[in-house]
C-alpha atoms as a PDB file:
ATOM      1  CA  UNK A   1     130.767 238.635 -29.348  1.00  0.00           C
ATOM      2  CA  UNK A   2     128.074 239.028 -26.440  1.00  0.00           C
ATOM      3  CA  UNK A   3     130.308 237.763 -24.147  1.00  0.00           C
ATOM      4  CA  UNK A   4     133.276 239.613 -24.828  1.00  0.00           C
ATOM      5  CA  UNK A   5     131.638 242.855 -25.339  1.00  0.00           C
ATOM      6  CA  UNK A   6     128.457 242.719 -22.618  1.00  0.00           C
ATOM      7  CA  UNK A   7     129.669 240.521 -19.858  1.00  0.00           C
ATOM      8  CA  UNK A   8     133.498 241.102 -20.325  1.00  0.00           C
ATOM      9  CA  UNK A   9     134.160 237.272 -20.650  1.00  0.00           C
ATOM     10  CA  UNK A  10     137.025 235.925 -22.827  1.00  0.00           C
ATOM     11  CA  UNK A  11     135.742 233.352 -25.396  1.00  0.00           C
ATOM     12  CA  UNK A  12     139.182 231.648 -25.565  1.00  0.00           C
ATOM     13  CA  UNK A  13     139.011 231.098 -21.978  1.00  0.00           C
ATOM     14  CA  UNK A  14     135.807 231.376 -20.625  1.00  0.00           C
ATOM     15  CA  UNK A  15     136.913 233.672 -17.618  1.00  0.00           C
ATOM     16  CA  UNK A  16     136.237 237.042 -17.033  1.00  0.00           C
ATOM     17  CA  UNK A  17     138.791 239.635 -18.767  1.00  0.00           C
ATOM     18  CA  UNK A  18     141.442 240.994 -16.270  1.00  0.00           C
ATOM     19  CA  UNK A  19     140.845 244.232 -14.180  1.00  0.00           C
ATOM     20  CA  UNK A  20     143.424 247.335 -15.110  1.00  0.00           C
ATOM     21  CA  UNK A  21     146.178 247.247 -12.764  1.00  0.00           C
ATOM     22  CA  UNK A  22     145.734 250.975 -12.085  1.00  0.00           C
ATOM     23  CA  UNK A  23     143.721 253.600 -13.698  1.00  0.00           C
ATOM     24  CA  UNK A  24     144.075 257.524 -13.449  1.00  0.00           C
ATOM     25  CA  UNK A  25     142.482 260.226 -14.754  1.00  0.00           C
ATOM     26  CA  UNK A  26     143.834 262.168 -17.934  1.00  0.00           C
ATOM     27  CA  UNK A  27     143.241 265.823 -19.084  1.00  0.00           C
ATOM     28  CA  UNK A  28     140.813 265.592 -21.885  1.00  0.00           C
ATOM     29  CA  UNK A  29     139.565 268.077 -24.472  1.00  0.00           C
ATOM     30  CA  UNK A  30     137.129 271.108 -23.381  1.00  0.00           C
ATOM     31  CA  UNK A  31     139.063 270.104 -19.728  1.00  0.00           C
ATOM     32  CA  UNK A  32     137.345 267.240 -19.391  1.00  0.00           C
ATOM     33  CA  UNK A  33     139.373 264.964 -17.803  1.00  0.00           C
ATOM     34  CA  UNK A  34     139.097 260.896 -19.465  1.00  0.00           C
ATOM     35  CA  UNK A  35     139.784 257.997 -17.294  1.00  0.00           C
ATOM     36  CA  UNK A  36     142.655 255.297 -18.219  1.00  0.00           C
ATOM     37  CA  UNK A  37     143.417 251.957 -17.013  1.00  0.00           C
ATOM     38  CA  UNK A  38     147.130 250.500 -17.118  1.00  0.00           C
ATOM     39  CA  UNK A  39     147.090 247.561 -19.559  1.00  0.00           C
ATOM     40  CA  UNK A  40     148.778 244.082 -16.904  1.00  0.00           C
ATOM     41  CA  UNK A  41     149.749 242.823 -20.616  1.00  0.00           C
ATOM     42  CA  UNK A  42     151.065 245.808 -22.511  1.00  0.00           C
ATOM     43  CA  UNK A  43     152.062 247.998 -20.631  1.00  0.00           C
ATOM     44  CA  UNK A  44     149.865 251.077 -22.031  1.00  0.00           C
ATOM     45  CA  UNK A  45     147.403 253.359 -20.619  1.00  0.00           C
ATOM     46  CA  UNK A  46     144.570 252.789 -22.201  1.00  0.00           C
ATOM     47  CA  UNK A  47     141.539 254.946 -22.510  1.00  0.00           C
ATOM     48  CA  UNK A  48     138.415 253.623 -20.987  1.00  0.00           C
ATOM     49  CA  UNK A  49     135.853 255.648 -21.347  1.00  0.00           C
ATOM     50  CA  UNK A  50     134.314 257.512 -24.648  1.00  0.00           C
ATOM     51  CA  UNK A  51     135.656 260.585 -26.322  1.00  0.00           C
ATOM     52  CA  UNK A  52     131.698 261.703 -26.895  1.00  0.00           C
ATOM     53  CA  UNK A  53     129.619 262.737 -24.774  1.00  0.00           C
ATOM     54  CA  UNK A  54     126.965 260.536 -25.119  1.00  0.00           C
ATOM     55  CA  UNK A  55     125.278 257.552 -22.386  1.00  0.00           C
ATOM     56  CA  UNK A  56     127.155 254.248 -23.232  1.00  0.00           C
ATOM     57  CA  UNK A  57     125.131 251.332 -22.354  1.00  0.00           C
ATOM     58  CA  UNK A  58     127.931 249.145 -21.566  1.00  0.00           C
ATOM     59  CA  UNK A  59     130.706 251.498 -20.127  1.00  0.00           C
ATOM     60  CA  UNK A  60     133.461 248.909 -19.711  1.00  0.00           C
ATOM     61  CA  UNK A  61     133.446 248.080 -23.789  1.00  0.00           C
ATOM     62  CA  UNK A  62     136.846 250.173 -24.371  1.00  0.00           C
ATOM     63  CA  UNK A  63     138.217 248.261 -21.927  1.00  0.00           C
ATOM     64  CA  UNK A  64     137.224 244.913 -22.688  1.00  0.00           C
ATOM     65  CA  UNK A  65     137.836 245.867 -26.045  1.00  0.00           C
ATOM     66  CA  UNK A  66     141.730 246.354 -25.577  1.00  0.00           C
ATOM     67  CA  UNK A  67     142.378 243.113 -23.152  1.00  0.00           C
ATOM     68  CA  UNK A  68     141.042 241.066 -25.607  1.00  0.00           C
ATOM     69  CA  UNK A  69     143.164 242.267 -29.297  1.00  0.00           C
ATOM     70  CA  UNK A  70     145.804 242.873 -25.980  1.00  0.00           C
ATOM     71  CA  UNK A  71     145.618 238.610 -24.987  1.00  0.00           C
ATOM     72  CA  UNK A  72     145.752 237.202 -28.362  1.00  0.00           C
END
């Protein structure tokens, strides 16, 4: 769990988890625009940031979150 979700390293494989291939900005509510990486495996946009507006310690989380259910 630490790995994955503080250091963004896959516990299957020991590497680091896989950069988006692109990421974008999307309109958001209250016109607050939410970024989004493209998913290499899927093929999704993914949302990579929180919906709140509150300080995440560990802003990458979403992302990391996705590759890894994504490369199972």
């Amino acid at each position: 769990y630490h790995l994955n979700y503080y250091h963004g390293v896959s516990a299957l494989t020991g590497r680091p988890f896989p950069a988006p291939l692109a990421s974008r900005v999307a309109a958001g509510a209250g016109g607050r625009g939410r970024q989004q990486g493209l998913c290499g495996v899927c093929g999704e946009w993914v949302f990579t940031d929180s919906s709140r507006k509150v300080a995440i310690n560990v802003p990458q989380i979403y992302w990391w979150k996705h590759i890894q259910a994504c490369t199972k």
